[in-house]
Protein backbone atom coordinates (compact mmCIF):
# COMPACT_ATOMS: atom_id res chain seq x y z
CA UNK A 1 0.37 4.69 -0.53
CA UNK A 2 0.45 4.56 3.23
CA UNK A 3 -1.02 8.61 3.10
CA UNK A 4 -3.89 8.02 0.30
CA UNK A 5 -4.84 5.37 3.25
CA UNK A 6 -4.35 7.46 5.90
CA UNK A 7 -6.58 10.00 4.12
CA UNK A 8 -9.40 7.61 3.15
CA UNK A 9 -9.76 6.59 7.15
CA UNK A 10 -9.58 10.23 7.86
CA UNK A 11 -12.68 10.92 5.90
CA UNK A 12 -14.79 8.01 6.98
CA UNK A 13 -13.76 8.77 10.65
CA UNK A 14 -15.16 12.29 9.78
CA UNK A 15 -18.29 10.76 8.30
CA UNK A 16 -18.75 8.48 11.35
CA UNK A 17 -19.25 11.75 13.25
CA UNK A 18 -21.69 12.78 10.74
CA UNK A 19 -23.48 9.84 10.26
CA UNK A 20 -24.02 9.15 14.07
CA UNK A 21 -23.33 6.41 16.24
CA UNK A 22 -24.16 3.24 14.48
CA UNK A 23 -20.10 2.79 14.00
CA UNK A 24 -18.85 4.82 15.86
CA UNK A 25 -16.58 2.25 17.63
CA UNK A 26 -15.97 0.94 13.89
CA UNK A 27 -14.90 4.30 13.15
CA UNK A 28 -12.48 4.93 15.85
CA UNK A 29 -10.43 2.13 14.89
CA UNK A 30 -9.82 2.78 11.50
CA UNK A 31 -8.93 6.28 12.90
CA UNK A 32 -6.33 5.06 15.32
CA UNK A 33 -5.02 3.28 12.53
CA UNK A 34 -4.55 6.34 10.39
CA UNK A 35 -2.63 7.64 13.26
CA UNK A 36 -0.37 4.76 13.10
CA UNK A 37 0.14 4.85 9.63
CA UNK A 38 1.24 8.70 9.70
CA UNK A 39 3.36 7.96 12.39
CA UNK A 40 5.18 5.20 10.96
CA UNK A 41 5.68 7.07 7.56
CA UNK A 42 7.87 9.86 9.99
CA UNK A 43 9.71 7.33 11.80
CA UNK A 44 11.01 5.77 8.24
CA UNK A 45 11.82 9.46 7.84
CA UNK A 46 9.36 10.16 4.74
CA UNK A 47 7.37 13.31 4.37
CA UNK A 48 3.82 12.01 5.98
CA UNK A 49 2.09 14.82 3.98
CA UNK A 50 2.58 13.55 0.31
């Protein structure tokens, strides 16, 4: 669950990029919150890649 939603704010942070700059900060956020999220899942001590 927590990857699939990791994933998903991967790609819009990616599209952000593409896009331009009309979210950018928008888009940042959602990426440092993908980096929480994958960080969490290896401090429980579950694979973060599946």
């Amino acid at each position: 669950m927590l990857t699939t939603i990791a994933i998903i704010l991967l790609v819009l942070w990616v599209l952000g990029f593409i896009s331009g700059f009309a979210l950018g900060g928008f888009i940042h956020i959602l990426l440092v919150v993908a980096i929480i999220l994958f960080l969490i899942r290896i401090i429980r001590g579950e694979n973060p890649l599946t």
